[in-house]
N, C-alpha and C. Protein backbone atom coordinates (compact mmCIF):
# COMPACT_ATOMS: atom_id res chain seq x y z
N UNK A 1 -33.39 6.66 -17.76
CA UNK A 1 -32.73 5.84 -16.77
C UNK A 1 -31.68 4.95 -17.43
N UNK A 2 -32.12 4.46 -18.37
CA UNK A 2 -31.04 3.92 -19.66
C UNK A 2 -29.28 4.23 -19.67
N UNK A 3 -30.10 5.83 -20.06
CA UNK A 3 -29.04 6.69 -20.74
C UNK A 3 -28.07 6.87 -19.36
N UNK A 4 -28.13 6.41 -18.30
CA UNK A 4 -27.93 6.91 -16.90
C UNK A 4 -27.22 5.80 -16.77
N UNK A 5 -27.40 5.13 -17.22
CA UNK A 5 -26.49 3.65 -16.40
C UNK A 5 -25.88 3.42 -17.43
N UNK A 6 -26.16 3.59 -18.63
CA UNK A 6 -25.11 3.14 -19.76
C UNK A 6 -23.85 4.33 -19.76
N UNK A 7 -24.41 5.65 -19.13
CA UNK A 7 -23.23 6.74 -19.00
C UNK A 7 -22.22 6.06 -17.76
N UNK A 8 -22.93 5.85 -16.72
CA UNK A 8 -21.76 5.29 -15.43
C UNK A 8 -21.08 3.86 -15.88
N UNK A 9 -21.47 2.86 -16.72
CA UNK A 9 -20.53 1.74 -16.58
C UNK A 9 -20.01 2.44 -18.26
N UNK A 10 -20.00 3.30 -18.98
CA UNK A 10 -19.11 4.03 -19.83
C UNK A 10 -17.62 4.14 -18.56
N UNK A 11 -18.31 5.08 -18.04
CA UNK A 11 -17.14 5.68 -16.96
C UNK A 11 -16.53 4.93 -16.33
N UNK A 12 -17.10 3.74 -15.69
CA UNK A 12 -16.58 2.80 -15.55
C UNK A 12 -15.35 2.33 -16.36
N UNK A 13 -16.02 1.64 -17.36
CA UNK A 13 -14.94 0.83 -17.92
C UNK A 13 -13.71 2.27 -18.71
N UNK A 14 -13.99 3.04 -19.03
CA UNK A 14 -13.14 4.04 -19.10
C UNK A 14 -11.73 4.33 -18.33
N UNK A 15 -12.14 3.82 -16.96
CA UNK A 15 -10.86 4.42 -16.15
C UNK A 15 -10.64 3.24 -15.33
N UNK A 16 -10.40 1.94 -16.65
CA UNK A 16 -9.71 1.22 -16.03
C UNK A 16 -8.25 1.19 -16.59
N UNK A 17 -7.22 0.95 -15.57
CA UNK A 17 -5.87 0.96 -15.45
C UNK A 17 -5.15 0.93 -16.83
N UNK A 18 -5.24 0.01 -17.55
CA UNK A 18 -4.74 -0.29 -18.29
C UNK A 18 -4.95 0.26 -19.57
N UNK A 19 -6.32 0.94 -19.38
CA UNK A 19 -6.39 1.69 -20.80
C UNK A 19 -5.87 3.22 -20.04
N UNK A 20 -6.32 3.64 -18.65
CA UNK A 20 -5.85 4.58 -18.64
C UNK A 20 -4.38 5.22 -18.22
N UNK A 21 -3.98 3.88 -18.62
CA UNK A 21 -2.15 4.08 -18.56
C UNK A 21 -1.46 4.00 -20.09
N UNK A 22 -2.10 3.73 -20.85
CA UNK A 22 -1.86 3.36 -22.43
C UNK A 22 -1.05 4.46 -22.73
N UNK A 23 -0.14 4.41 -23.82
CA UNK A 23 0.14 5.54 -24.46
C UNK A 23 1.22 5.70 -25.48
N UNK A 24 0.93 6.66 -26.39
CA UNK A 24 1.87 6.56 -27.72
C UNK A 24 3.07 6.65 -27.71
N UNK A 25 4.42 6.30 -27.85
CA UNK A 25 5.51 6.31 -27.70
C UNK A 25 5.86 7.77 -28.69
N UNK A 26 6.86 8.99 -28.07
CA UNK A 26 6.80 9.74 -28.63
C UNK A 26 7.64 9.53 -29.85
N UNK A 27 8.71 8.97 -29.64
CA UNK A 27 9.68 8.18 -31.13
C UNK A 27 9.38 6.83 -31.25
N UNK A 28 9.48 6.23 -32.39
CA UNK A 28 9.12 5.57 -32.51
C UNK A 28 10.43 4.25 -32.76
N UNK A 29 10.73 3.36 -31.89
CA UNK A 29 11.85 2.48 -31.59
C UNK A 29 12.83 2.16 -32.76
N UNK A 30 13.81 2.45 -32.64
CA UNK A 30 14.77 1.75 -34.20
C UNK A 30 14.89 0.14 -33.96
N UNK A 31 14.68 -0.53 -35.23
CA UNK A 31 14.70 -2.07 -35.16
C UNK A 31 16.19 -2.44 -35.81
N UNK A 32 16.83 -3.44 -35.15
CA UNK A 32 17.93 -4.18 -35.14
C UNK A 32 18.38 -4.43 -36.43
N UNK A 33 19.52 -3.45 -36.91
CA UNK A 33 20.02 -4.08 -38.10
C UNK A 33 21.21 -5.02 -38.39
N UNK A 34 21.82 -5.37 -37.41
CA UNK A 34 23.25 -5.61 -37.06
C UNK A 34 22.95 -7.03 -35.96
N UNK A 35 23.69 -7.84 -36.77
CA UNK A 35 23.30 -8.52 -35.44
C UNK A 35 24.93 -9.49 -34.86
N UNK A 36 24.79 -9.41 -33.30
CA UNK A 36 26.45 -9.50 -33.36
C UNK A 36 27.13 -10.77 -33.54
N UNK A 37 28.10 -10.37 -34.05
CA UNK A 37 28.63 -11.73 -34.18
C UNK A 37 29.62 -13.05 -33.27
N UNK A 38 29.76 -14.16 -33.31
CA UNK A 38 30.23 -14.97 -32.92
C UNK A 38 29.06 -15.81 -32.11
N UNK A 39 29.60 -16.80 -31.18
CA UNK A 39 28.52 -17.32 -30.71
C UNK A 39 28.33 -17.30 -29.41
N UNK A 40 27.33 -17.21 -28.78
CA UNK A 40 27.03 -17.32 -27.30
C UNK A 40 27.77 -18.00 -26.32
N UNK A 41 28.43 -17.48 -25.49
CA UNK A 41 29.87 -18.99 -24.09
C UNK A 41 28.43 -19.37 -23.62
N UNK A 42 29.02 -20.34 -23.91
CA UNK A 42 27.76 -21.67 -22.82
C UNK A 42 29.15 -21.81 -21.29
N UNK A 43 28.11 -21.74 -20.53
CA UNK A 43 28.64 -21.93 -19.20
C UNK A 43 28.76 -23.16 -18.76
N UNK A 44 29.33 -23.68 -17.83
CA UNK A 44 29.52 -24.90 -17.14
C UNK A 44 28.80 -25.79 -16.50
N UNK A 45 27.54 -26.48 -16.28
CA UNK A 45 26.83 -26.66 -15.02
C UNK A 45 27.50 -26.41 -14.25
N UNK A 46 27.00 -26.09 -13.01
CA UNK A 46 27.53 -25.96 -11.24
C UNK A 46 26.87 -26.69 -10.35
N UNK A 47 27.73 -27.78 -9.93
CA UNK A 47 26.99 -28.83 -8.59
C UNK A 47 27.23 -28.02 -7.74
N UNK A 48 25.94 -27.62 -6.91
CA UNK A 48 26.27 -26.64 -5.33
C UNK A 48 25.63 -27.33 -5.00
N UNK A 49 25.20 -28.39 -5.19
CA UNK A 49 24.46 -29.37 -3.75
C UNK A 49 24.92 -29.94 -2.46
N UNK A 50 26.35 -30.49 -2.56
CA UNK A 50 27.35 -30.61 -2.03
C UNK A 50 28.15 -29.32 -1.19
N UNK A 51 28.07 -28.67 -1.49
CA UNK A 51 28.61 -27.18 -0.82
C UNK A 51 27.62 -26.61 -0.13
N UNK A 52 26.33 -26.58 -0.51
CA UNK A 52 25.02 -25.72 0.22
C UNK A 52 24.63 -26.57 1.45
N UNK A 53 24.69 -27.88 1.45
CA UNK A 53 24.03 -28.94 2.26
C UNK A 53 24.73 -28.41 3.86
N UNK A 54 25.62 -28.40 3.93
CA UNK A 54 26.31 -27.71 5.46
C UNK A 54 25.94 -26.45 5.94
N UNK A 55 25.94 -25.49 5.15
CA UNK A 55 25.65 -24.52 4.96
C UNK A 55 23.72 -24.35 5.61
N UNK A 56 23.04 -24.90 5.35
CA UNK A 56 21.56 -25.12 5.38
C UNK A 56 21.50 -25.81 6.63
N UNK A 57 22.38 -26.76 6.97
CA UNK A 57 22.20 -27.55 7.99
C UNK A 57 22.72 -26.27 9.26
N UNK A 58 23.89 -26.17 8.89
CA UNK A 58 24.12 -24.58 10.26
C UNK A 58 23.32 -23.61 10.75
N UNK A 59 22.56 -23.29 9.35
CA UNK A 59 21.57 -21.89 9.61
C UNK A 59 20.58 -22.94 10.22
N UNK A 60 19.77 -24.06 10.05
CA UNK A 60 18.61 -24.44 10.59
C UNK A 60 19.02 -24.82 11.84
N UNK A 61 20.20 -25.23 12.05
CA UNK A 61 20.74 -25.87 13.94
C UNK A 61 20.45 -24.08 14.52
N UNK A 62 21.10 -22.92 13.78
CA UNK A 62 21.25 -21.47 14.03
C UNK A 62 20.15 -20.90 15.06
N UNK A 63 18.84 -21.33 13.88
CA UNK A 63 17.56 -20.41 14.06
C UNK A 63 16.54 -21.64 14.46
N UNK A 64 16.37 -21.96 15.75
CA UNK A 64 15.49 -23.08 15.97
C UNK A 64 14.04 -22.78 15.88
N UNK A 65 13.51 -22.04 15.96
CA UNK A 65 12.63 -20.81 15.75
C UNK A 65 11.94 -20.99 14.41
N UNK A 66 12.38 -20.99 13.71
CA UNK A 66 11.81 -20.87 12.69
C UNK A 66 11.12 -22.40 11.64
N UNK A 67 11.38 -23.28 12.85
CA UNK A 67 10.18 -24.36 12.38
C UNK A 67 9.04 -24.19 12.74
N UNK A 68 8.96 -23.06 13.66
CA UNK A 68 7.38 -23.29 14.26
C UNK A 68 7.08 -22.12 12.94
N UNK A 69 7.24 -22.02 12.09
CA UNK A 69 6.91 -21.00 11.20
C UNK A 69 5.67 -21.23 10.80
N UNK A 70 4.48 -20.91 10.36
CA UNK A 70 2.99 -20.81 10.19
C UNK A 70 2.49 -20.18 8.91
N UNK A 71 3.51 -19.27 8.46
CA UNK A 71 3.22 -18.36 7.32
C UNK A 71 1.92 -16.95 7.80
N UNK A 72 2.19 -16.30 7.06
CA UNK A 72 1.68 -14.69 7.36
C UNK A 72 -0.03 -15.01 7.10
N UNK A 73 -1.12 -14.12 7.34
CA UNK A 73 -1.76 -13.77 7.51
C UNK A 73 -2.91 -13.63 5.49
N UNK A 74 -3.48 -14.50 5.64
CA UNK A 74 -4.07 -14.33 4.46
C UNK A 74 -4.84 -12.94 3.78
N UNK A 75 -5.35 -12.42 2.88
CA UNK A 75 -5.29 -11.10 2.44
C UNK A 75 -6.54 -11.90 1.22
N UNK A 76 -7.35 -10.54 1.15
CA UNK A 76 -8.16 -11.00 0.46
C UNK A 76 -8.10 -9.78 -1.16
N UNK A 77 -7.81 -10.39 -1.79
CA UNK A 77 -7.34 -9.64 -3.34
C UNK A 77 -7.81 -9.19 -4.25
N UNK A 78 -8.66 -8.41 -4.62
CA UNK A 78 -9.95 -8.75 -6.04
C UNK A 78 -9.18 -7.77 -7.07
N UNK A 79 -9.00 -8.34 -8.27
CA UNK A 79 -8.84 -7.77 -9.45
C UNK A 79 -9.89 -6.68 -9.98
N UNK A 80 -9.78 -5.60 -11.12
CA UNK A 80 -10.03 -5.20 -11.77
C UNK A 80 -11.42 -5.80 -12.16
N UNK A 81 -11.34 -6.59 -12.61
CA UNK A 81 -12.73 -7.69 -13.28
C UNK A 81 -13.87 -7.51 -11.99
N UNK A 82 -13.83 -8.10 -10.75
CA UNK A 82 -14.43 -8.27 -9.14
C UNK A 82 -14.67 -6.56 -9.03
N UNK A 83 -13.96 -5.53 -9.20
CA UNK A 83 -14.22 -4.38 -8.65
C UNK A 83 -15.57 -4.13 -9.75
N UNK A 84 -15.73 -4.17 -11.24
CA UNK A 84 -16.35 -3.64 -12.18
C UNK A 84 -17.45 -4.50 -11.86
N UNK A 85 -17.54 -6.22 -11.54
CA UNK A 85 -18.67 -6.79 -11.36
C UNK A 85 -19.62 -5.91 -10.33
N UNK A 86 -18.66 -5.69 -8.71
CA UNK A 86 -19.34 -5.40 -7.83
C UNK A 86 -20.03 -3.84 -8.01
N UNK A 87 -19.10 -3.25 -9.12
CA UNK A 87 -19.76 -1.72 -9.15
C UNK A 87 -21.19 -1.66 -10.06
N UNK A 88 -21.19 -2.35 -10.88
CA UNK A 88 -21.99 -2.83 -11.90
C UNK A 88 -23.72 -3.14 -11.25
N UNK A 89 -23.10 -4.26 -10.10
CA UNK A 89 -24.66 -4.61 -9.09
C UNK A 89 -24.87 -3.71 -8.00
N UNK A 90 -23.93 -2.52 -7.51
CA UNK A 90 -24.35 -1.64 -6.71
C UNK A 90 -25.21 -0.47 -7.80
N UNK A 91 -24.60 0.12 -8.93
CA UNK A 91 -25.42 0.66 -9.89
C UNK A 91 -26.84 0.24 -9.93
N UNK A 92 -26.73 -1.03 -10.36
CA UNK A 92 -28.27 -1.82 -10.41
C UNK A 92 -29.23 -1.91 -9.05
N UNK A 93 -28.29 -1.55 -7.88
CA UNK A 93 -29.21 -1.90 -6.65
C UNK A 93 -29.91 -0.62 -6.51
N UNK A 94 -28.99 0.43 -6.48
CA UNK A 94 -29.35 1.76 -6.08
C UNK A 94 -30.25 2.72 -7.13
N UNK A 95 -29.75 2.50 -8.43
CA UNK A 95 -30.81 2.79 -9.86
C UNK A 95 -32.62 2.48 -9.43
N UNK A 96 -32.27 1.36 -8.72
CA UNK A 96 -33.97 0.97 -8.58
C UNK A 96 -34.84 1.50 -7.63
């Protein structure tokens, strides 16, 4: 019975995602010998606070609608980790 449950959470943890997406790169990457020269343009800050503020104010006069906004519908998520716990105590329920 041992050998039975230590084979299924083998299998288990076996074909999880991330190992079973792994894999050897067939060449192997060339590393940077050159590196270019001069120096990086630093950019300008940009005040758009002043420019966006009208802009924001139009679309919200636009779409009156969309204050009653509520947000979507919650979703319930379980990782990798939650799937192996729960498979782990169904093993153990049904083993017995």
């Amino acid at each position: 019975m041992k050998k039975l449950i230590t084979c299924v959470l083998m299998a288990i943890l076996l074909c999880v995602p991330s190992i079973a997406r792994a894999a050897i790169p067939a060449q192997p990457t060339a590393a940077v010998t050159e590196v270019p020269g001069g120096r990086p343009a630093a950019s300008a800050p940009v005040d758009d606070s002043v420019r966006s503020t009208p802009n924001y104010a139009a679309r919200e006069a636009a779409t009156p609608q969309l204050a009653d906004f509520e947000g979507g519908g919650g979703g319930i998520w379980l990782g990798t980790g939650a799937l192996v716990v729960i498979a782990i105590v169904l093993i153990i329920v049904f083993v017995r």
